[in-house]
Protein backbone atom coordinates (compact mmCIF):
# COMPACT_ATOMS: atom_id res chain seq x y z
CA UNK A 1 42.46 23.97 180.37
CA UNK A 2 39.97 23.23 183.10
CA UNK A 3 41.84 26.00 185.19
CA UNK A 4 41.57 28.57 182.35
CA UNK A 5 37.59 27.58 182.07
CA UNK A 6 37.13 27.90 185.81
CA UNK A 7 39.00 31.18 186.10
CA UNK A 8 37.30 32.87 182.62
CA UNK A 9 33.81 31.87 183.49
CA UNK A 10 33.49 29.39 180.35
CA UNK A 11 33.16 26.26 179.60
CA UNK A 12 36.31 23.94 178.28
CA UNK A 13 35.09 23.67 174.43
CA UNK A 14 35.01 27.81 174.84
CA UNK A 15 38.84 27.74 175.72
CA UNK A 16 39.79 25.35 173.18
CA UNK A 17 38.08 26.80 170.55
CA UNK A 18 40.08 30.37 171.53
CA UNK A 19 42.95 28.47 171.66
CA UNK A 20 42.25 26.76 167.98
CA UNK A 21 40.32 29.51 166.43
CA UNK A 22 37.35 26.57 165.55
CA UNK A 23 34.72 28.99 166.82
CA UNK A 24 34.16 32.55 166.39
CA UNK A 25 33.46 34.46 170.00
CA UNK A 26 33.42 37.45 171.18
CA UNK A 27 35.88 40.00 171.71
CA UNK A 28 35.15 39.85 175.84
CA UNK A 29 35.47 36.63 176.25
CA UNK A 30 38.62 35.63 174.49
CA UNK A 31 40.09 38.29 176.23
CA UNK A 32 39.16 36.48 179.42
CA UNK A 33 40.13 33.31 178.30
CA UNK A 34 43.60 35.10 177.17
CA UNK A 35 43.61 37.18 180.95
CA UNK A 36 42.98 33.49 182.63
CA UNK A 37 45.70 31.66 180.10
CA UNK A 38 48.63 34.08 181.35
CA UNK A 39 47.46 33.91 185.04
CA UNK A 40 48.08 30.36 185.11
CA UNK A 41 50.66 30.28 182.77
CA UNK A 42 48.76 27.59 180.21
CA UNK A 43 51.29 26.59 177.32
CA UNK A 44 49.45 23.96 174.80
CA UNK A 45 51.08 20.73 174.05
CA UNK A 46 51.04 20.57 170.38
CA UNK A 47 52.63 17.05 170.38
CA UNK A 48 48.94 16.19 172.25
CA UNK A 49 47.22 18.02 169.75
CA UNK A 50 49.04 16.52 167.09
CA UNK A 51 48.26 13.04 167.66
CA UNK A 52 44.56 14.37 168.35
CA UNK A 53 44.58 15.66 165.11
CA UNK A 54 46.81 13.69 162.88
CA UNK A 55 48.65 16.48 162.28
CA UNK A 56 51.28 18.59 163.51
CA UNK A 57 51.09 21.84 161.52
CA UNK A 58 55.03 21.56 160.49
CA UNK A 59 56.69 21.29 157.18
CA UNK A 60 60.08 20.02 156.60
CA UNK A 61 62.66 22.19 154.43
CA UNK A 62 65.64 20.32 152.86
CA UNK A 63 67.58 22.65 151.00
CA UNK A 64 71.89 22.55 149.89
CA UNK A 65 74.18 25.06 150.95
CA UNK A 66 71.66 27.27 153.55
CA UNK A 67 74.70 29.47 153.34
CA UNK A 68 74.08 30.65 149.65
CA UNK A 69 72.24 33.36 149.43
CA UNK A 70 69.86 31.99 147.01
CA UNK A 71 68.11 29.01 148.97
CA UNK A 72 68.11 31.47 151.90
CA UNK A 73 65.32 33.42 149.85
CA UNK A 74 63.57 31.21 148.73
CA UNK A 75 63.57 29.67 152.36
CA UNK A 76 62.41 33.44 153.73
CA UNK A 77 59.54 32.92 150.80
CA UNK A 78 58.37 29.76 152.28
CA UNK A 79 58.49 30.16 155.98
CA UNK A 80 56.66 33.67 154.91
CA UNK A 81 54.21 31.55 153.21
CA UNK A 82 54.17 29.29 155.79
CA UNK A 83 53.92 31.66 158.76
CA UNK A 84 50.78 32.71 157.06
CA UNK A 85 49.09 29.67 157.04
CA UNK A 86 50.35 28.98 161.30
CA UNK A 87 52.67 26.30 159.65
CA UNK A 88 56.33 26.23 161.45
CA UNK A 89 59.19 24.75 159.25
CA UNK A 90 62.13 22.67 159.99
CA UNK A 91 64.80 23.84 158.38
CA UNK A 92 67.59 20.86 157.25
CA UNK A 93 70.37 21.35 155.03
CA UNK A 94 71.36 18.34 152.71
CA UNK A 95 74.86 19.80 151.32
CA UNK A 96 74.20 18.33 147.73
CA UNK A 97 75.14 14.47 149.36
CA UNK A 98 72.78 12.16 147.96
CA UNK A 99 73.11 9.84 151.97
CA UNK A 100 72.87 13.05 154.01
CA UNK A 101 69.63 14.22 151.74
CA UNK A 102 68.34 10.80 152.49
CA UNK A 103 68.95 10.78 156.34
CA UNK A 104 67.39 14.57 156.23
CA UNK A 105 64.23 12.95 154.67
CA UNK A 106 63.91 9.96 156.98
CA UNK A 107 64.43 12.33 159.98
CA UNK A 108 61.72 14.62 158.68
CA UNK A 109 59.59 12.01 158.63
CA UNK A 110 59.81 11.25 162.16
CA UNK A 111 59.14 14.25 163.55
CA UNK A 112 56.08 13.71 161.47
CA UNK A 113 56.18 16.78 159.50
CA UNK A 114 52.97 17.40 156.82
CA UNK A 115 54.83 17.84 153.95
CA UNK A 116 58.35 18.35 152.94
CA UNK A 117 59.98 20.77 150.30
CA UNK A 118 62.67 19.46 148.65
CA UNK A 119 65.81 20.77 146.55
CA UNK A 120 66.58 17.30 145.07
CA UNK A 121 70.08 16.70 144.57
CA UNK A 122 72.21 15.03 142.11
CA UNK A 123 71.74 11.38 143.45
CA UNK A 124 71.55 8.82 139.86
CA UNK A 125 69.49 6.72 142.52
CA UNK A 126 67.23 8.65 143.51
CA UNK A 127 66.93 7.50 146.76
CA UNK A 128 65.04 10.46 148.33
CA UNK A 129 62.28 10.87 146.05
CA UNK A 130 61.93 6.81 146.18
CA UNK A 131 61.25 7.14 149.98
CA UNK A 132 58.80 9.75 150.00
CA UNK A 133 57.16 8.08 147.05
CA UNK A 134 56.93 4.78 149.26
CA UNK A 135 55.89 6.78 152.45
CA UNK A 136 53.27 8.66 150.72
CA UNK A 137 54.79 12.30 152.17
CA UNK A 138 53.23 15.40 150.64
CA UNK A 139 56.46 16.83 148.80
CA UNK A 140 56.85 19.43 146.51
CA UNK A 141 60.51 19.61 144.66
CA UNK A 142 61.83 23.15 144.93
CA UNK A 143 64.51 24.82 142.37
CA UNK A 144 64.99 21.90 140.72
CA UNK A 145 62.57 20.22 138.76
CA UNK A 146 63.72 16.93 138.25
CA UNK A 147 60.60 14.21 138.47
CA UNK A 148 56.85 15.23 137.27
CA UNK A 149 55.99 12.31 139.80
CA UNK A 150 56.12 15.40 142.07
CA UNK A 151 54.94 18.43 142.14
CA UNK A 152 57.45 21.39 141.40
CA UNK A 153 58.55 24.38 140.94
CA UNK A 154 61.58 26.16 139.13
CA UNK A 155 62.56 29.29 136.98
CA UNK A 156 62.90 28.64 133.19
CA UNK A 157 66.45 27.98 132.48
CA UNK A 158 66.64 27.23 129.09
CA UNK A 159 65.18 29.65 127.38
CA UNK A 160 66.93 32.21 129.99
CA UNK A 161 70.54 31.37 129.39
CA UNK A 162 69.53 31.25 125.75
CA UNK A 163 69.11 34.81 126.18
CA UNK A 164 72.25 35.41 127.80
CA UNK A 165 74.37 34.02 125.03
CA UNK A 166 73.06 35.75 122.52
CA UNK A 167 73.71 38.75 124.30
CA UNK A 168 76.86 38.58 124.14
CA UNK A 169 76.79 37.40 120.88
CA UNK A 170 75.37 41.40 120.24
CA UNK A 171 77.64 42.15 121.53
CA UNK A 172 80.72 40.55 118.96
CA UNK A 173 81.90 37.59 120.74
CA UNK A 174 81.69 34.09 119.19
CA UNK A 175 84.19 32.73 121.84
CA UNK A 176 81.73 32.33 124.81
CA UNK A 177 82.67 30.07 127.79
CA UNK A 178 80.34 28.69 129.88
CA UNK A 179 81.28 28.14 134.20
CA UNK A 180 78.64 25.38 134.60
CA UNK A 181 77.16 24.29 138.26
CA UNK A 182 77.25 20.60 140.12
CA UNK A 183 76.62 17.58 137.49
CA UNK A 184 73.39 15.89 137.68
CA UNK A 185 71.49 18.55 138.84
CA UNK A 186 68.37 19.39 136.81
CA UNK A 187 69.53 23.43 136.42
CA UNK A 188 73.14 22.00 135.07
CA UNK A 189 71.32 20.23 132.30
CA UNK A 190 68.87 22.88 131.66
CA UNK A 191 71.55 25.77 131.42
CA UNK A 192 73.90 23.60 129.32
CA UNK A 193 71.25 23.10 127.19
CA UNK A 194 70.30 26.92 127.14
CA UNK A 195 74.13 27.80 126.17
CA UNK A 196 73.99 25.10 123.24
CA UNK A 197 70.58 26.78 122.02
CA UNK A 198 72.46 30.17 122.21
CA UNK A 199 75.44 29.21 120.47
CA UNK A 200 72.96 27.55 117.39
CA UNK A 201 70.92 30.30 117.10
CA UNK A 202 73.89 32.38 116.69
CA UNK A 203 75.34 30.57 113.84
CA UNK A 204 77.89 29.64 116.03
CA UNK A 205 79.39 25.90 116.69
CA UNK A 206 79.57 24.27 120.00
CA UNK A 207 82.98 23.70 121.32
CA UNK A 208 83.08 21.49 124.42
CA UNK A 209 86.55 23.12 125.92
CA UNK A 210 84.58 26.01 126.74
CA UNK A 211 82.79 24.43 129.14
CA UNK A 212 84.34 23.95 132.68
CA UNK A 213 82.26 22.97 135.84
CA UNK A 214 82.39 25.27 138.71
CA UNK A 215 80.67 22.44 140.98
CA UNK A 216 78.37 25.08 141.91
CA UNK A 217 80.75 26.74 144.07
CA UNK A 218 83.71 29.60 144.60
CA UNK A 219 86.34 27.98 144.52
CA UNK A 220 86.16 25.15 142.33
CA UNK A 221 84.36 28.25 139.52
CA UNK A 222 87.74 30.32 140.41
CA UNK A 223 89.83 27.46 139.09
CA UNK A 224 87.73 26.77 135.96
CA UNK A 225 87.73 29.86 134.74
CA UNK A 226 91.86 29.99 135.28
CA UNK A 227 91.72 27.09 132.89
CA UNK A 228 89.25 28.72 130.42
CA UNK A 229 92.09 31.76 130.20
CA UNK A 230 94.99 28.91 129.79
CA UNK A 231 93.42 27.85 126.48
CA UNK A 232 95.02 28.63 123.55
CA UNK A 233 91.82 30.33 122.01
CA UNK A 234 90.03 31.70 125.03
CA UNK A 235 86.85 32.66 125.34
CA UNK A 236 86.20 37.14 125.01
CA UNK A 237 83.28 36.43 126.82
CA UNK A 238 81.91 34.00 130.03
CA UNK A 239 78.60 32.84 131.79
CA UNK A 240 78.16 31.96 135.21
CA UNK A 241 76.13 29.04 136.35
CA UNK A 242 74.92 30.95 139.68
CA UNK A 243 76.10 33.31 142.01
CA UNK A 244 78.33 31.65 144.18
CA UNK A 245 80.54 30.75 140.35
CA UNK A 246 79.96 34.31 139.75
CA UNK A 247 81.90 35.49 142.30
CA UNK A 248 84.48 32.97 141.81
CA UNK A 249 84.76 33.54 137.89
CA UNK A 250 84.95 37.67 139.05
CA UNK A 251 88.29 36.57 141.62
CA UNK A 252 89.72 34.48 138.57
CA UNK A 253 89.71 37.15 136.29
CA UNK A 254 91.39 39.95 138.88
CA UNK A 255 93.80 37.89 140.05
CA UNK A 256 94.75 37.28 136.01
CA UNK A 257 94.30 41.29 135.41
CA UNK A 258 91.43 41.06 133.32
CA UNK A 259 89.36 43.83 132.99
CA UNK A 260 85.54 43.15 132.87
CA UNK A 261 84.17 43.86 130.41
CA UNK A 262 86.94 45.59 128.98
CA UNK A 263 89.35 42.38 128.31
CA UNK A 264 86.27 39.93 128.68
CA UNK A 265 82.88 40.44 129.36
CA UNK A 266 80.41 38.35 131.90
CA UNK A 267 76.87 37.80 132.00
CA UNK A 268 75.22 35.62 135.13
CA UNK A 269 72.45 33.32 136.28
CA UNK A 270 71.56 34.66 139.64
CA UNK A 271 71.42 37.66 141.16
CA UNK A 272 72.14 38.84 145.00
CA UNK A 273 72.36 42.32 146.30
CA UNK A 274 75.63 43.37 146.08
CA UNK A 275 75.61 42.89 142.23
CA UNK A 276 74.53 45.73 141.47
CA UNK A 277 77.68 47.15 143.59
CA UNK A 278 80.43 45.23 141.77
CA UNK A 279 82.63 47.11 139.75
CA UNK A 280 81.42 46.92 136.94
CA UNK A 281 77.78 46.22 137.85
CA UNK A 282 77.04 42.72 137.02
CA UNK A 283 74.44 41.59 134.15
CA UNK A 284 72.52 38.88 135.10
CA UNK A 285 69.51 36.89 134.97
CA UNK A 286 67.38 36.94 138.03
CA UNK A 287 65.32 34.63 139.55
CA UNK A 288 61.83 35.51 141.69
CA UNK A 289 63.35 33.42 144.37
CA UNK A 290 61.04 34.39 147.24
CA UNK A 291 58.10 33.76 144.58
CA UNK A 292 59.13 30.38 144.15
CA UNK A 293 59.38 29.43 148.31
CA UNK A 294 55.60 31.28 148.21
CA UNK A 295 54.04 28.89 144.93
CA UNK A 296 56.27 26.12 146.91
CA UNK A 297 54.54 26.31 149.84
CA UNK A 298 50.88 26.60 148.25
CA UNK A 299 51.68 23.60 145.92
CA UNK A 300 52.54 21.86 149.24
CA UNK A 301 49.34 22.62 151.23
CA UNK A 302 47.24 21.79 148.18
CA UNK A 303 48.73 17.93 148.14
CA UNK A 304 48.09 17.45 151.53
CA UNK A 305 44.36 18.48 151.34
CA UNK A 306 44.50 16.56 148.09
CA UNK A 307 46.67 13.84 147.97
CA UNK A 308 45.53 12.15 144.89
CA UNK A 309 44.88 15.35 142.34
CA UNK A 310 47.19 15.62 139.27
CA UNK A 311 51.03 16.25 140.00
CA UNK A 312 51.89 20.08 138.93
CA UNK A 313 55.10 21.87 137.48
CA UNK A 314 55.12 25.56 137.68
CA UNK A 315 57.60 27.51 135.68
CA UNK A 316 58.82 30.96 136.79
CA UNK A 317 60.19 33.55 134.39
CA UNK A 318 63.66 35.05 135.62
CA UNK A 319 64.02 38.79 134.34
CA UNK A 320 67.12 39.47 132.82
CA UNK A 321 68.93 42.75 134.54
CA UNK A 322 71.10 44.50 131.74
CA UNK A 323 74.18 46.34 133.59
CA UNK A 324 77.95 47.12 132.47
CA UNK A 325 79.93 43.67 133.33
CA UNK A 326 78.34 42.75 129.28
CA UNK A 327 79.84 45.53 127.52
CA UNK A 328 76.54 47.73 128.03
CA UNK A 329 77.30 51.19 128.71
């Protein structure tokens, strides 16, 4: 830095508060300071900074299953969000297991990260959320909205799959299976819950062999709904958990020669961009995913500034997307 100040004509503070953006000044002379930084070839040392500072200007990111597309929006929402703020994100993925989510977190928190957002998995113990508790770490749970000791953010799900049932239910069916995601995790419940309040509202009982757990996943979805179809009442009519069951539940029912919506209709929680290219085009409900990595990420930044105010849950509204795969023309 002395270099830089020697070869702009200013004075160190005047290079550090280019560099930092701490002081406004003009135009001329942070283009000298930014002529005399590439002639020397100046890099910063954030680590230096950081521990100037107390801070590093990172957040931690500890999502399941990077490759579905849905956490990869919301991840493009918060390192959007973050970008704008000059935060850089680590990126970790805890593959739903309860140890690895835990190992994530511990490893975040050496690299001394600011914050951490968090797609809690399906752990009974908790053990996660207990260690950021204990280590004071600026969190903010993501997707899944599973402690108010934390602040959050999710879609509705109740209410939304709610909606979903009795749209089929418009549409004639009373036999309505349901290809529910991962047990334990806060959108299971929720959704379960949402299909029950369907079914009620309809007049309808509850029937627990049409529920079959997809895990969350293709393949384990593509064998539920095989065993939905091997009942001896099936259901005319099916909803998907989330995409990645969606497109399993879609396989199942080719590879048995049923026509959608023809022999049995489908309606989905999620949608990606190729569902509006299925054959037929998929009905769905769909959530503001990149919305909800943007509120994560300002939720975040507000508990570090603020580590003591009031814990906050924000709930998103999904917007349901009426295609064909329903019965719809």
């Amino acid at each position: 830095m002395l270099e830089v100040a020697r070869r702009a004509g200013v004075s160190v503070s005047t290079v550090s508060h280019v560099l930092n953006g701490t002081r406004k000044v003009s135009a001329e002379t942070a283009r000298a300071v930014g002529d005399a930084i590439a002639a020397v070839g100046y890099i910063p040392n954030t680590l230096a900074r950081a521990l100037a500072r107390s801070t590093t200007g990172t957040i931690g990111v500890a999502v399941s299953a990077i490759s579905n597309l849905y956490f990869g929006e919301i991840v493009r929402g918060i390192e959007a969000e973050s970008a704008r703020h000059g935060l850089m994100i680590f990126l970790t993925d805890t593959g739903d297991d309860p140890s690895r989510e835990l190992d994530v977190i511990r490893a975040l928190h050496q690299r001394r990260v600011d914050g951490i957002a968090l797609a809690p998995s399906a752990d009974p113990e908790q053990r996660a959320l207990r260690y950021l508790e204990e280590h004071r770490i600026p969190a903010v749970l993501v997707d899944r909205a599973t402690s108010r000791r934390f602040d959050q953010v999710a879609v509705e799900n109740r209410d939304a799959t709610k909606v979903l049932v009795e749209h089929l239910v418009a549409h004639g069916h009373s036999r309505i299976g349901l290809i529910s995601g991962l047990a334990g995790l806060s959108t299971t419940t929720e959704r379960i819950a949402g299909y029950r309040d369907g079914l009620a509202a309809a007049g309808l009982s509850f029937d627990a062999a049409l529920i079959e757990s997809g895990h969350s996943v293709i393949a384990p979805a593509r064998d539920a709904v095989h065993r939905l179809l091997a009942l001896a009442a099936p259901p005319t009519a099916i909803v998907t958990a989330n995409n990645m069951m969606t497109i399993g539940a879609v396989q199942a029912l080719r590879a048995a020669g049923r026509r959608i919506p023809g022999d049995i209709a489908l309606a989905a929680f999620d949608d990606f961009e190729w569902a509006d290219c299925f054959d037929p085009r998929l009905t769905v409900m769909a959530q503001p995913c990149e919305t909800m990595g943007v509120r994560a990420v300002g939720l975040l930044l507000q508990r570090i500034r603020e580590p003591d105010r009031r814990r906050r849950t924000v709930r998103l509204a999904p917007a349901f997307r009426i295609r064909n795969s329903c019965g719809c023309a």
